[in-house]
Protein backbone atom coordinates (compact mmCIF):
# COMPACT_ATOMS: atom_id res chain seq x y z
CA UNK A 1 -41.30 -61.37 -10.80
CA UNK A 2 -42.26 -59.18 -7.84
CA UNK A 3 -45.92 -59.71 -6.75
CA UNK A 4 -47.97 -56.82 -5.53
CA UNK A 5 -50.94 -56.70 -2.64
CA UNK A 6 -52.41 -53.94 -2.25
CA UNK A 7 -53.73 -53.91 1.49
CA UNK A 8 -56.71 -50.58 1.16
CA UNK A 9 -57.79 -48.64 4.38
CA UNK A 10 -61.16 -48.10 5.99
CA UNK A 11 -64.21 -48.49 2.97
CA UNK A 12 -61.91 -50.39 0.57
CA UNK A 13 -60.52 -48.56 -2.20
CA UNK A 14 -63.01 -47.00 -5.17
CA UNK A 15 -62.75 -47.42 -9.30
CA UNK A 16 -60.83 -43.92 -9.31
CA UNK A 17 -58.81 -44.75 -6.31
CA UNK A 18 -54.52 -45.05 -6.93
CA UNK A 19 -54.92 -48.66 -5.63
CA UNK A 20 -57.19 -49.57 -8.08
CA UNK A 21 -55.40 -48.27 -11.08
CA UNK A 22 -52.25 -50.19 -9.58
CA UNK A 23 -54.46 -53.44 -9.34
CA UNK A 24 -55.49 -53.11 -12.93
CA UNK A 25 -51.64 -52.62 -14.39
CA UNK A 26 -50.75 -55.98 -14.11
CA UNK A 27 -51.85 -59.66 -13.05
CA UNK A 28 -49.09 -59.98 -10.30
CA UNK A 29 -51.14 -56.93 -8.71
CA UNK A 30 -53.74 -58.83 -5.94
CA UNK A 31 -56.11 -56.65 -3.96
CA UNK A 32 -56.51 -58.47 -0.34
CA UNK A 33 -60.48 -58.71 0.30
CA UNK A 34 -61.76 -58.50 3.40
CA UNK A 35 -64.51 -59.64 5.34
CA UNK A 36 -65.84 -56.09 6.63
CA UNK A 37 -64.38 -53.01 5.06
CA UNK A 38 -66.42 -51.00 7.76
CA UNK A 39 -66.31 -51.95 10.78
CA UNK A 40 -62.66 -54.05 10.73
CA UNK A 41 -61.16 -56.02 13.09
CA UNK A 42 -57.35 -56.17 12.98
CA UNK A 43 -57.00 -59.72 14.08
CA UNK A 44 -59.08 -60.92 10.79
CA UNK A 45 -57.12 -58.53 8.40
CA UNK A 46 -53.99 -59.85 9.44
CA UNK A 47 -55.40 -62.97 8.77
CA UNK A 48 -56.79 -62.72 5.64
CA UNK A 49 -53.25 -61.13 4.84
CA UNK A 50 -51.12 -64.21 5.94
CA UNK A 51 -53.61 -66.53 3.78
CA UNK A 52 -53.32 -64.50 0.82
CA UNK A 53 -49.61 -64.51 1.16
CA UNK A 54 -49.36 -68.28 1.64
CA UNK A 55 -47.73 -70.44 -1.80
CA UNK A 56 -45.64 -67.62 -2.46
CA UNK A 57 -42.58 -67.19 -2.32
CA UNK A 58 -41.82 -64.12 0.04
CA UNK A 59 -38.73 -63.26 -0.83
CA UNK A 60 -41.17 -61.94 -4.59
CA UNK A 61 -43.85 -60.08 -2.26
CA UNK A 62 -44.68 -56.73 -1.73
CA UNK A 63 -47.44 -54.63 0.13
CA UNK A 64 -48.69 -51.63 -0.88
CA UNK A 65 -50.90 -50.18 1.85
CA UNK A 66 -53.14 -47.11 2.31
CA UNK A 67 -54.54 -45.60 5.53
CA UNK A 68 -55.70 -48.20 7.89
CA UNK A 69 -54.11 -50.96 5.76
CA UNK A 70 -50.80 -49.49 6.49
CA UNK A 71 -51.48 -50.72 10.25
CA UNK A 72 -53.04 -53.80 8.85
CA UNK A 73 -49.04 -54.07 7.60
CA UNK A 74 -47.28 -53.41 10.57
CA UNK A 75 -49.91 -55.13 12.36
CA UNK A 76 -49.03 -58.40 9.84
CA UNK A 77 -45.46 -57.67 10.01
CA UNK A 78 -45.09 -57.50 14.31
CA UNK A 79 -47.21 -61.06 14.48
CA UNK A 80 -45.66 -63.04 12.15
CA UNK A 81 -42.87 -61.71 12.09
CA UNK A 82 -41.61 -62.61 8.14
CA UNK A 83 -39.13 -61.14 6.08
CA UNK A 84 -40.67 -60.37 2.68
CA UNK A 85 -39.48 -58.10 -0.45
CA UNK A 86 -40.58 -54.73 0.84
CA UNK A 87 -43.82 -52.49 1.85
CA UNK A 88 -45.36 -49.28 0.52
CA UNK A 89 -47.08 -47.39 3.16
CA UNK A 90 -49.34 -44.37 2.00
CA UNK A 91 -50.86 -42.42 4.17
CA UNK A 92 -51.37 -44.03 7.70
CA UNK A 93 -53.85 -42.94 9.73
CA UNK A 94 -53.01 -41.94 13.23
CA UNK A 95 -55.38 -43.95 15.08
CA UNK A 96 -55.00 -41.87 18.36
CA UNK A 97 -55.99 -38.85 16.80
CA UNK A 98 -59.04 -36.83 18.24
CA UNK A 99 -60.27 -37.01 14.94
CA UNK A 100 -60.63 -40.72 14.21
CA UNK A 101 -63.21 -42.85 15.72
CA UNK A 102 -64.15 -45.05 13.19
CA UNK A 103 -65.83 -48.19 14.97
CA UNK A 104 -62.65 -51.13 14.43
CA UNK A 105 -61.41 -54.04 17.06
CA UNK A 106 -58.10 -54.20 17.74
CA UNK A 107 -56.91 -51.17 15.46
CA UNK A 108 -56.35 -49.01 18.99
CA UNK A 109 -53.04 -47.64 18.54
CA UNK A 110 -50.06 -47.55 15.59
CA UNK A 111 -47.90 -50.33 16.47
CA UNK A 112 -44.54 -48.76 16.89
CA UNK A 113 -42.43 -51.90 16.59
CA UNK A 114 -39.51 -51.80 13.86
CA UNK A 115 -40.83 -53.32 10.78
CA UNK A 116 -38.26 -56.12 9.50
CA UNK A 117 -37.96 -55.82 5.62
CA UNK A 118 -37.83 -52.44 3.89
CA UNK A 119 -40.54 -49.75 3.79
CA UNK A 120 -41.25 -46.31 2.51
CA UNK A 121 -44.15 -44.52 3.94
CA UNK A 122 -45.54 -41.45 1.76
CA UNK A 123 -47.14 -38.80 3.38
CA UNK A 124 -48.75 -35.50 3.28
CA UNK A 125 -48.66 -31.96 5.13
CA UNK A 126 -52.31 -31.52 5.34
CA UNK A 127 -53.66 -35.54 5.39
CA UNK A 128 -56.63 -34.94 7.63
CA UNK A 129 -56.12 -38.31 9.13
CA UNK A 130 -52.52 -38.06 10.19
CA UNK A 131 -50.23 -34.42 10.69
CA UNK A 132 -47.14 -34.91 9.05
CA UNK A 133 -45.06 -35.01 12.23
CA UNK A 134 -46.93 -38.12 13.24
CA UNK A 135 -46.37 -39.76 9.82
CA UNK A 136 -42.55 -38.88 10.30
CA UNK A 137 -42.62 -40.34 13.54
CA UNK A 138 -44.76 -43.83 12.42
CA UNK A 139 -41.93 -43.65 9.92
CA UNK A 140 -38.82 -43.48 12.11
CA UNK A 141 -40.36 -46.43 14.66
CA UNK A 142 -40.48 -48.52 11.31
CA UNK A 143 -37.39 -48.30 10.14
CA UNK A 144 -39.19 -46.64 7.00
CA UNK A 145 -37.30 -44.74 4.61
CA UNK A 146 -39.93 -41.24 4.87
CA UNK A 147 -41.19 -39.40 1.71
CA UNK A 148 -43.13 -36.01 1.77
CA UNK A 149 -45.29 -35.34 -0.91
CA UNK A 150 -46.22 -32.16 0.16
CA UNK A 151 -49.59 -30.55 0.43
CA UNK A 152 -51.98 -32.58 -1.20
CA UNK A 153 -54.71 -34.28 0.94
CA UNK A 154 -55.29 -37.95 2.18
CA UNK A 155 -53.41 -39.38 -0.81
CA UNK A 156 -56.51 -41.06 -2.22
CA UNK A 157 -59.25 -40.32 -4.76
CA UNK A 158 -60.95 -37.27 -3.21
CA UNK A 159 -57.31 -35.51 -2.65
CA UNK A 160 -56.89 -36.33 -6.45
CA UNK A 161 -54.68 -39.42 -6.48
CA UNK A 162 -56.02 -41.96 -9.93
CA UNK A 163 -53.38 -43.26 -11.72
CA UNK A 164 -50.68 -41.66 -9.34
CA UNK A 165 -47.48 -42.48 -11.71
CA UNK A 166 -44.82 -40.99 -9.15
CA UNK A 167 -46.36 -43.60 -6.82
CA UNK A 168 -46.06 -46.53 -9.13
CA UNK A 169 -42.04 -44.66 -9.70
CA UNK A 170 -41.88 -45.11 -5.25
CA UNK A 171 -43.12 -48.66 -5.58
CA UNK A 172 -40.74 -49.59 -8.19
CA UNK A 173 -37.87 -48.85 -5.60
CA UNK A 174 -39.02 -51.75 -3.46
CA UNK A 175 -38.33 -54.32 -6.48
């Protein structure tokens, strides 16, 4: 059985939020808590993402990350460097963007090291928090296979995006 963490972005992810509605379809889906959902420091998500990981068996896991949580990932991935099932990356926010200056520690830049275990990032043409060049680009310095959703928003709740069944379809791909 493939188990599922679901890694949310800046705020945590709301009741009407894809994540959510992917937590609730089945016990081997495991939201990662953390400590501070606003004001985040990457060396303590990372963290909390290694301990939550630990007793299973890797080779089962998956990540399914949205916005900042997909940074969290590659963040994860680049420091401990394990090989695990596979990671769903939706939405990444550029975190050099003009536009973003939420108050984190550590989250400075996208970490552009090659991720080592398969990925698929989703992404949109009009995500206010990353153009869709950039997510192409996050993609390719990954190693991700890249999927364009079109025009549709920050992939979350506000653009829309509750039970999102062609995103429980991309996850499936990963095991």
């Amino acid at each position: 059985m493939t188990n599922y963490f679901i890694i949310p972005g800046l705020g945590n992810s709301g009741p009407d939020h894809w994540q959510t509605h992917f937590e609730n379809s089945g016990k081997n889906f495991i939201r990662i808590e953390q400590t501070d959902w606003e004001t985040p420091t990457s060396s303590d998500w990372i963290t909390n993402i290694e301990e939550a990981l630990s007793g299973y068996d890797l080779s089962t896991v998956v990540l399914i990350g949205h916005s900042l949580g997909c940074t969290a990932i590659a963040n994860w991935a680049k420091h401990y460097q394990k090989k695990i099932k596979g990671a769903l990356l939706v939405a990444p926010s550029d975190l050099e963007a003009p536009k973003y200056t939420f108050d984190t520690i550590g989250f400075d830049h996208v970490t552009l090291d090659k991720i080592n275990f398969k990925t698929i990032v989703v992404a949109s043409t009009n995500d206010e928090w990353v153009s869709i060049e950039r997510a192409a680009f996050f993609a390719e310095k990954w190693g991700s296979e890249f999927i364009n959703i079109g025009n549709v928003g920050h992939i979350n709740a506000d653009a829309g995006f509750g039970t999102w069944p062609k995103g429980l379809e991309i996850l499936k791909t990963l095991g």
